[in-house]
PDB file of N, CA and C in Angstrom:
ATOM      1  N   UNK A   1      24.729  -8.304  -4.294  1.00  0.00           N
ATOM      2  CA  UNK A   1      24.187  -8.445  -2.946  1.00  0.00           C
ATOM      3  C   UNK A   1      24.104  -7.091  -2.245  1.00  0.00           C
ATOM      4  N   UNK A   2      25.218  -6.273  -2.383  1.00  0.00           N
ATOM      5  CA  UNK A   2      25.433  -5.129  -1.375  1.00  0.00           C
ATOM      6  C   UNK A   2      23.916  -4.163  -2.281  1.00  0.00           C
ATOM      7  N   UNK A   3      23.357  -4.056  -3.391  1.00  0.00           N
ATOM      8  CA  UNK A   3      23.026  -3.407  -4.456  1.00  0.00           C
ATOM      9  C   UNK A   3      21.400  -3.822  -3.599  1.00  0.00           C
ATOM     10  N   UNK A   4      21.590  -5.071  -3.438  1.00  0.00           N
ATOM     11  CA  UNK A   4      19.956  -5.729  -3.200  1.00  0.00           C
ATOM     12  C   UNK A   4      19.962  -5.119  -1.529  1.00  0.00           C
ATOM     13  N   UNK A   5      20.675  -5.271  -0.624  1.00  0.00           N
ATOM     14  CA  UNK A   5      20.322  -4.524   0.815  1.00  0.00           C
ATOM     15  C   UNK A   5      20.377  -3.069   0.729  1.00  0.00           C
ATOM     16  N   UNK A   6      20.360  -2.392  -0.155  1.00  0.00           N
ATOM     17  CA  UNK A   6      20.992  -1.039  -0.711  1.00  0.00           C
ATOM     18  C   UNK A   6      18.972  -0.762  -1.407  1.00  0.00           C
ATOM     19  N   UNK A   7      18.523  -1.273  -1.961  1.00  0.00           N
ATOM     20  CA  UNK A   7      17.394  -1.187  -2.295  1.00  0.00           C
ATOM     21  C   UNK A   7      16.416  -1.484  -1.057  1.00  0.00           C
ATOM     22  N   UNK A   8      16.379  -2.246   0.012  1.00  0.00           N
ATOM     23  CA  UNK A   8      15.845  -2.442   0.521  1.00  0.00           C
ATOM     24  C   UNK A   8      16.047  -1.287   1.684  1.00  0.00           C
ATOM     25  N   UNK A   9      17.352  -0.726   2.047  1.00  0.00           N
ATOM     26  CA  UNK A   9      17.099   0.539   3.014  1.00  0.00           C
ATOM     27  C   UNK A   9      16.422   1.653   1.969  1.00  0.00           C
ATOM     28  N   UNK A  10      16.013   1.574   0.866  1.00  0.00           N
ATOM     29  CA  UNK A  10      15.822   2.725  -0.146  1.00  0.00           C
ATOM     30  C   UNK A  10      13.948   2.584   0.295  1.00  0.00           C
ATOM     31  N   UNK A  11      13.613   1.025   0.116  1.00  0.00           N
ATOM     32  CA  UNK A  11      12.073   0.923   0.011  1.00  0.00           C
ATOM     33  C   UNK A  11      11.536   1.637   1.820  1.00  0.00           C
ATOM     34  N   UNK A  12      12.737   1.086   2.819  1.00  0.00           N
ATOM     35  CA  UNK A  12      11.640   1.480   3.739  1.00  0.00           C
ATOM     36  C   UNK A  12      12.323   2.557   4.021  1.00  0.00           C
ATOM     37  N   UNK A  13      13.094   3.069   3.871  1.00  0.00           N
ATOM     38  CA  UNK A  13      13.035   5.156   3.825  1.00  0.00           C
ATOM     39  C   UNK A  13      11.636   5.228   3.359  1.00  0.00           C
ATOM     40  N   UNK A  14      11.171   5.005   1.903  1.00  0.00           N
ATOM     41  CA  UNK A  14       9.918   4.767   0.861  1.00  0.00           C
ATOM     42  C   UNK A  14       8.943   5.149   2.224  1.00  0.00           C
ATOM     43  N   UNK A  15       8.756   4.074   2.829  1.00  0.00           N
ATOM     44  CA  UNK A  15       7.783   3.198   3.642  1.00  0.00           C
ATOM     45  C   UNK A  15       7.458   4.141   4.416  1.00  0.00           C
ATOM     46  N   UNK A  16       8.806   5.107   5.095  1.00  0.00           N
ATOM     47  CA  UNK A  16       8.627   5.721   6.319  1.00  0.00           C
ATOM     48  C   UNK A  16       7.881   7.217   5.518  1.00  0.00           C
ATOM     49  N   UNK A  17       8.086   7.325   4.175  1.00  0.00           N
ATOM     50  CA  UNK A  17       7.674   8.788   3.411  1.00  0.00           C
ATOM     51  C   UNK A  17       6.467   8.496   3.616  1.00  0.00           C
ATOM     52  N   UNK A  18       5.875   7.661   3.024  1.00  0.00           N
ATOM     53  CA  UNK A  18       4.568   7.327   2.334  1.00  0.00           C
ATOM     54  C   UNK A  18       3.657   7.990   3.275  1.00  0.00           C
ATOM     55  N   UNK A  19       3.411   7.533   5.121  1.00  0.00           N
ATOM     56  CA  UNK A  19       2.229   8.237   5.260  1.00  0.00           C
ATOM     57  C   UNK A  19       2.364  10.157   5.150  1.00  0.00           C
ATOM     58  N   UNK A  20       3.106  10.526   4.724  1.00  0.00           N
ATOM     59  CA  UNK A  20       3.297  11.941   4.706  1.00  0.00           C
ATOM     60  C   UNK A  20       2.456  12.373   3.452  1.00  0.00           C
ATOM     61  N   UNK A  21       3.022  11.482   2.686  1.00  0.00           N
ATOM     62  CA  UNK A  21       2.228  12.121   1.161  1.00  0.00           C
ATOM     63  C   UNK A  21       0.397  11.173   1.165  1.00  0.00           C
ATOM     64  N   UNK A  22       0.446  10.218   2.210  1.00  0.00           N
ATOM     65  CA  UNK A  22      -1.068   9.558   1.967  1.00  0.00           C
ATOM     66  C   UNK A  22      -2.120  10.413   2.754  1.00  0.00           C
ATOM     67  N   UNK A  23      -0.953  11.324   3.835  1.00  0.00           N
ATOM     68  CA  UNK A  23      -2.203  12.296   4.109  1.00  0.00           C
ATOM     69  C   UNK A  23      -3.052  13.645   3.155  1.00  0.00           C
ATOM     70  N   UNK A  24      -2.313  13.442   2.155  1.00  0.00           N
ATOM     71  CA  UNK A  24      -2.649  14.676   1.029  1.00  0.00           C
ATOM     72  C   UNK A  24      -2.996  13.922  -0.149  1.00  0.00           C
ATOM     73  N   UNK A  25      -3.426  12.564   0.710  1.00  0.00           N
ATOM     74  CA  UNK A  25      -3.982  11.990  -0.775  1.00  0.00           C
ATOM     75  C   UNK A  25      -3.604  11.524  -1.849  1.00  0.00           C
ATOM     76  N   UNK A  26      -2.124  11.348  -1.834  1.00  0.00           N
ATOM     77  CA  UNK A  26      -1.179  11.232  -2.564  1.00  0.00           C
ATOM     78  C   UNK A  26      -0.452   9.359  -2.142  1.00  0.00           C
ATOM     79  N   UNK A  27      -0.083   8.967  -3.116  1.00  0.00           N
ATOM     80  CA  UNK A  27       1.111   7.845  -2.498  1.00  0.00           C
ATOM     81  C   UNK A  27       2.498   7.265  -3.593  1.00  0.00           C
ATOM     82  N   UNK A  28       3.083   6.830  -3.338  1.00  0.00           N
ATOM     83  CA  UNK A  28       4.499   6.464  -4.023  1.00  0.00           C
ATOM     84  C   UNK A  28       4.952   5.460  -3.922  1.00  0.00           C
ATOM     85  N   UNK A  29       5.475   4.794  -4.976  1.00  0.00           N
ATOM     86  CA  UNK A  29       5.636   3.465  -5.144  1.00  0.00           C
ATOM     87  C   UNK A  29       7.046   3.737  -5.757  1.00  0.00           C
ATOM     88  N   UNK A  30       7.942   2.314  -5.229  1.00  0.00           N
ATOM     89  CA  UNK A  30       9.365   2.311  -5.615  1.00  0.00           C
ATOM     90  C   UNK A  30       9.483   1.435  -6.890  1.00  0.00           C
ATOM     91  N   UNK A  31      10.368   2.188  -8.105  1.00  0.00           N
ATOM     92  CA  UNK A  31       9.985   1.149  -8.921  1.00  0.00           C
ATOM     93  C   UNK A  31      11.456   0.475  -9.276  1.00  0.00           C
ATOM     94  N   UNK A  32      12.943   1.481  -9.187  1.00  0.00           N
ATOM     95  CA  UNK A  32      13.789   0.834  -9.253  1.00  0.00           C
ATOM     96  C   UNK A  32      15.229   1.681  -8.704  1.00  0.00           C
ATOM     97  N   UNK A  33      16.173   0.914  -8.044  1.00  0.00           N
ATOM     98  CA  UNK A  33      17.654   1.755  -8.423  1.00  0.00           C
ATOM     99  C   UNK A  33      18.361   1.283  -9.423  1.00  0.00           C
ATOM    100  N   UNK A  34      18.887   1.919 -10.083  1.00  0.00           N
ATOM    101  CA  UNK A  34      19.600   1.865 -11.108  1.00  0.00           C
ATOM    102  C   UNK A  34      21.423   1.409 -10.590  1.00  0.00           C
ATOM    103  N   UNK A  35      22.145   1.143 -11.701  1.00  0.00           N
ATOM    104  CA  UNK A  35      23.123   0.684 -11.442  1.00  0.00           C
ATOM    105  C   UNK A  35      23.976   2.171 -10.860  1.00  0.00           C
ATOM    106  N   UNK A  36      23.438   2.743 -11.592  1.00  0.00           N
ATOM    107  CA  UNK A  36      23.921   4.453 -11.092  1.00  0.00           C
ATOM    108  C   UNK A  36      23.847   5.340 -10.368  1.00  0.00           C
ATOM    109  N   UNK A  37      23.097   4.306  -9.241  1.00  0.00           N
ATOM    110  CA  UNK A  37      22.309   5.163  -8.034  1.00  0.00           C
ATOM    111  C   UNK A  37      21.467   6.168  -8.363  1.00  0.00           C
ATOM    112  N   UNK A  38      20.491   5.895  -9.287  1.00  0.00           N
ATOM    113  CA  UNK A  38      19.205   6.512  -9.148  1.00  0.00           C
ATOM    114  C   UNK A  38      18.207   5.954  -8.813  1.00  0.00           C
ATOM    115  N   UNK A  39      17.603   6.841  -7.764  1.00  0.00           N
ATOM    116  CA  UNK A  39      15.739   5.532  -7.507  1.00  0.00           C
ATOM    117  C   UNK A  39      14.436   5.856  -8.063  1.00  0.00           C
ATOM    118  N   UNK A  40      14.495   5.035  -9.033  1.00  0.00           N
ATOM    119  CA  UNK A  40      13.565   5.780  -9.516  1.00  0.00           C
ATOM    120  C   UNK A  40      11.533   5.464  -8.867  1.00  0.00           C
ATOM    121  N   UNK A  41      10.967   6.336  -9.029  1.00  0.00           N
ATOM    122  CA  UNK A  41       9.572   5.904  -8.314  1.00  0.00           C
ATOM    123  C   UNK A  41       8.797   6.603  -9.048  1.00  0.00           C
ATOM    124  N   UNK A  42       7.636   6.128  -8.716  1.00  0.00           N
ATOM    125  CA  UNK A  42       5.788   6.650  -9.074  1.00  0.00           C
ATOM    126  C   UNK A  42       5.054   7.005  -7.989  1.00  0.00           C
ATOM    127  N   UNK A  43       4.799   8.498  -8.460  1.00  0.00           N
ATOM    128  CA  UNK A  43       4.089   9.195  -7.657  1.00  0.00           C
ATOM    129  C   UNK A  43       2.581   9.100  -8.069  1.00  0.00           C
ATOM    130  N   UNK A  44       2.127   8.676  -6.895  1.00  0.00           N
ATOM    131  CA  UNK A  44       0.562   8.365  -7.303  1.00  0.00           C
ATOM    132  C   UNK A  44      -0.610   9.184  -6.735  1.00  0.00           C
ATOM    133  N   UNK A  45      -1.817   9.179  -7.256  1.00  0.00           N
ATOM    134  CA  UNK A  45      -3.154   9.577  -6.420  1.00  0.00           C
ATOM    135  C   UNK A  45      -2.951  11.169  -6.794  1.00  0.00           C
ATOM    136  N   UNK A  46      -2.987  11.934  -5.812  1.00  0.00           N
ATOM    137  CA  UNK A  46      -2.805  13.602  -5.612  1.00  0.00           C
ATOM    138  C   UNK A  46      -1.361  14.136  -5.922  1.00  0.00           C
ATOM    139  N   UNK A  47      -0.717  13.145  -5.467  1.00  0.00           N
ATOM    140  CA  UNK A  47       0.751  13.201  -6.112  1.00  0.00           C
ATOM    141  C   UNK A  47       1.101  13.749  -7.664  1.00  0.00           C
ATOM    142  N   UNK A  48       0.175  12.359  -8.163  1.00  0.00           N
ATOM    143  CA  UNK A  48       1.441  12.463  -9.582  1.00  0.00           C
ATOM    144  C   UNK A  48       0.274  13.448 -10.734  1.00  0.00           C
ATOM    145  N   UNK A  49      -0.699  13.779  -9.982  1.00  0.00           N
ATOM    146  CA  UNK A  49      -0.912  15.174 -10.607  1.00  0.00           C
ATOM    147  C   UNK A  49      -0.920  16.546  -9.818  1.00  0.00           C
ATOM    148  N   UNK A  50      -0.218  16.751  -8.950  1.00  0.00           N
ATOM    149  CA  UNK A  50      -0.137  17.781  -8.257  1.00  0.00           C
ATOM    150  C   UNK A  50       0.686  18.621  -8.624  1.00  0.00           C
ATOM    151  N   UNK A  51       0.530  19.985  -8.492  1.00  0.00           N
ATOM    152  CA  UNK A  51       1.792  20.762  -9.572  1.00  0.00           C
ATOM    153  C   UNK A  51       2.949  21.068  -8.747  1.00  0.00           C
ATOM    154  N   UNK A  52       2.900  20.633  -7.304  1.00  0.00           N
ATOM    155  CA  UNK A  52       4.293  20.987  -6.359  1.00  0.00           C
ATOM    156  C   UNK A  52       4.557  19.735  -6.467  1.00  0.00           C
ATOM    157  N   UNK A  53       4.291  18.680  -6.987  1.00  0.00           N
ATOM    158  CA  UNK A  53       5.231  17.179  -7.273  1.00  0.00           C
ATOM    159  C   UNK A  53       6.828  17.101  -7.514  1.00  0.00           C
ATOM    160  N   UNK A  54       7.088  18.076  -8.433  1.00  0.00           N
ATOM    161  CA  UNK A  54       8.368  17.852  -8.495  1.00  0.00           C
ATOM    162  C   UNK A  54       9.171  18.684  -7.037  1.00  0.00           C
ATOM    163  N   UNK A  55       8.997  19.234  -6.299  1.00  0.00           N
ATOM    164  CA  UNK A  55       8.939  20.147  -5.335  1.00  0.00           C
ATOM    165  C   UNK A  55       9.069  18.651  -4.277  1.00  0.00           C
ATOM    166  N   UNK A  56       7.885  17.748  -4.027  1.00  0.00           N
ATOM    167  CA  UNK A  56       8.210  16.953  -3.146  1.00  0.00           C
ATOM    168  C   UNK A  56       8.760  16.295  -3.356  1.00  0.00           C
ATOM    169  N   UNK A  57       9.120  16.120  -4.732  1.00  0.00           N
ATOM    170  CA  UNK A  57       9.962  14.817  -4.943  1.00  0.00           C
ATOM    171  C   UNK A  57      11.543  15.150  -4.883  1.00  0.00           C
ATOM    172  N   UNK A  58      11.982  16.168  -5.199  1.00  0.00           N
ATOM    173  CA  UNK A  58      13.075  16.878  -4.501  1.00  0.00           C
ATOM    174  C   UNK A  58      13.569  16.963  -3.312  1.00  0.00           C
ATOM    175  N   UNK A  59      12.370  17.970  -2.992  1.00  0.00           N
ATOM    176  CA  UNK A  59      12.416  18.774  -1.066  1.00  0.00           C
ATOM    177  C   UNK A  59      12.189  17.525  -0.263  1.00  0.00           C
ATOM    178  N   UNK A  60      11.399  16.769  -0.179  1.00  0.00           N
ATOM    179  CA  UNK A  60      11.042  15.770   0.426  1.00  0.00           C
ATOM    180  C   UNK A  60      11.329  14.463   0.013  1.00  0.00           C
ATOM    181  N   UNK A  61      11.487  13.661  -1.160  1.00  0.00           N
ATOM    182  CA  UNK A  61      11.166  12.052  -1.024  1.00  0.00           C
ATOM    183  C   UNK A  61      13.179  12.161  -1.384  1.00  0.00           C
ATOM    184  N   UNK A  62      13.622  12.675  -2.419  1.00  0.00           N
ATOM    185  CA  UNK A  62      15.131  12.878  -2.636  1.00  0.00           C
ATOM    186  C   UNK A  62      15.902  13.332  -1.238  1.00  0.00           C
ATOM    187  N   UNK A  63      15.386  14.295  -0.701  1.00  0.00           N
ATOM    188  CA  UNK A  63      16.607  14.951   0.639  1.00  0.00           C
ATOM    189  C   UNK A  63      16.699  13.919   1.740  1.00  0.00           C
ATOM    190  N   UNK A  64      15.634  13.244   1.767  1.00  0.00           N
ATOM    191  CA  UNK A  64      15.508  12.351   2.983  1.00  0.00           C
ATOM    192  C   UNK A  64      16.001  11.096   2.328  1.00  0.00           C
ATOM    193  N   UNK A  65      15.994  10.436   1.253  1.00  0.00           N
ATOM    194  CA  UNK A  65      16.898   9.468   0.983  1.00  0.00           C
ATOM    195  C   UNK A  65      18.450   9.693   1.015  1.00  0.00           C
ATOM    196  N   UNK A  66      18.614  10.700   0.439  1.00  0.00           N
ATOM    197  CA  UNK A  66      19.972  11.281   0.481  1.00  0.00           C
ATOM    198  C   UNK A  66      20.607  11.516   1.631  1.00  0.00           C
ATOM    199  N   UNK A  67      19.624  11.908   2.842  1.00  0.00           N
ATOM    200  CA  UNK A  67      20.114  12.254   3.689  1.00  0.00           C
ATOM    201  C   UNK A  67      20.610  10.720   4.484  1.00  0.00           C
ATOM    202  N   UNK A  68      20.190   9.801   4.299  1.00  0.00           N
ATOM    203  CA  UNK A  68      20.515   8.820   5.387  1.00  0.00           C
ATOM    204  C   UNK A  68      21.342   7.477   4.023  1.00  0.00           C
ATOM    205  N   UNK A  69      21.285   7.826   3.154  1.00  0.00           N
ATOM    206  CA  UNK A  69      21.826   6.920   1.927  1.00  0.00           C
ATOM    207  C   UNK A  69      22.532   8.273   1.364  1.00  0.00           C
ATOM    208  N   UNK A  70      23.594   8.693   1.515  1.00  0.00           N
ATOM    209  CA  UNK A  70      24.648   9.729   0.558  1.00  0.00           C
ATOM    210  C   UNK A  70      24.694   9.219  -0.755  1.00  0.00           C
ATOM    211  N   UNK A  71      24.817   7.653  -0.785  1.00  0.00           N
ATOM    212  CA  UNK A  71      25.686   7.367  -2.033  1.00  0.00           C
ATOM    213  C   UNK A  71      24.469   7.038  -3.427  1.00  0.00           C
ATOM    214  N   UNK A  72      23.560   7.322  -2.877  1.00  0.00           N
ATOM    215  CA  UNK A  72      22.418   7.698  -4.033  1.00  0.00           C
ATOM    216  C   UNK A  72      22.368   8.970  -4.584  1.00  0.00           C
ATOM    217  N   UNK A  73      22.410   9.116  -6.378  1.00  0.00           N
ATOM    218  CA  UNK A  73      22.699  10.259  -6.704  1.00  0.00           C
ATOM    219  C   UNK A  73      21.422  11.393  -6.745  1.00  0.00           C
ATOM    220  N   UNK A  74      20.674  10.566  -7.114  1.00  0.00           N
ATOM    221  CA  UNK A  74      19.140  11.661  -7.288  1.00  0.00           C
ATOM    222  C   UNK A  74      17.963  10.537  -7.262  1.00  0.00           C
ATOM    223  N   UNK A  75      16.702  11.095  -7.022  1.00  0.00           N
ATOM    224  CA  UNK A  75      15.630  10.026  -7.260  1.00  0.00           C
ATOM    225  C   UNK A  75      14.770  10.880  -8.668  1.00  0.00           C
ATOM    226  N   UNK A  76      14.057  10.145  -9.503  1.00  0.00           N
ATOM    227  CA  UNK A  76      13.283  10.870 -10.631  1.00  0.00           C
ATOM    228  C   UNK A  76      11.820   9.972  -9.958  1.00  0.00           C
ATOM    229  N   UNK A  77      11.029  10.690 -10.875  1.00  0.00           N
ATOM    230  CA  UNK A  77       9.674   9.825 -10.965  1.00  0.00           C
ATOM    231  C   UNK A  77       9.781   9.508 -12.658  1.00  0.00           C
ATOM    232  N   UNK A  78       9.122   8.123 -12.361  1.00  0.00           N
ATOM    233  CA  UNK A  78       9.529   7.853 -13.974  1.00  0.00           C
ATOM    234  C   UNK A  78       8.290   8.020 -14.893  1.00  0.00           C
ATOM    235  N   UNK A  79       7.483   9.089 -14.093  1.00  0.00           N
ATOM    236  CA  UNK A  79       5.810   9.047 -14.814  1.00  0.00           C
ATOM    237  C   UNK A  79       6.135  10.729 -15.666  1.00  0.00           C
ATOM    238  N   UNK A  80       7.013  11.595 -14.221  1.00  0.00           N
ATOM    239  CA  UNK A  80       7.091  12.494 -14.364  1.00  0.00           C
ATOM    240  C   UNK A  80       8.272  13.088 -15.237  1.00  0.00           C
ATOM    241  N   UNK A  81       9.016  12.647 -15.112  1.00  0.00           N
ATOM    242  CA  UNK A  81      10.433  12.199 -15.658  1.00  0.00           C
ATOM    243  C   UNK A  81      11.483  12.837 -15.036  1.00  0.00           C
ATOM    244  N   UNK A  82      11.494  13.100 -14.269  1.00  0.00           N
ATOM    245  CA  UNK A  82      12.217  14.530 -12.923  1.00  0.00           C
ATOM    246  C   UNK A  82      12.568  13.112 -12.098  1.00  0.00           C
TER     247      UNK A  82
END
């Protein structure tokens, strides 16, 4: 239970990223947390071929989950594998 409300503050952090990266044409989809606190997602559109991708997915879609969820360890993209 705690795991399933734990995903759901993860999607709309997600929610609140998304128009940032839809203005560059880009968008991201949540695809899972892991038992290990990883979230993993798909970076789409301008995104998941853009060569600063791993850069936002770090600097931006990881720091800001992290920042308001600590107990998540890292996010990857699972297209990208980062």
């Amino acid at each position: 239970m705690e795991n399933a409300t734990l995903e759901q503050k993860v999607m709309s952090i997600i929610d609140q990223i998304r128009p940032y990266l839809e203005q560059d044409g880009g968008n991201i989809e949540f695809v899972e947390l892991t038992d290990d606190m990883v979230v993993k997602v798909r970076l789409q559109g301008a995104c998941g071929t853009c060569p600063h991708a791993k850069m936002t997915l770090k600097n931006g879609v990881e720091q800001t989950i992290k920042h308001y969820l600590p107990e998540i360890d890292h996010v990857e993209d699972v297209v990208l594998g980062f």
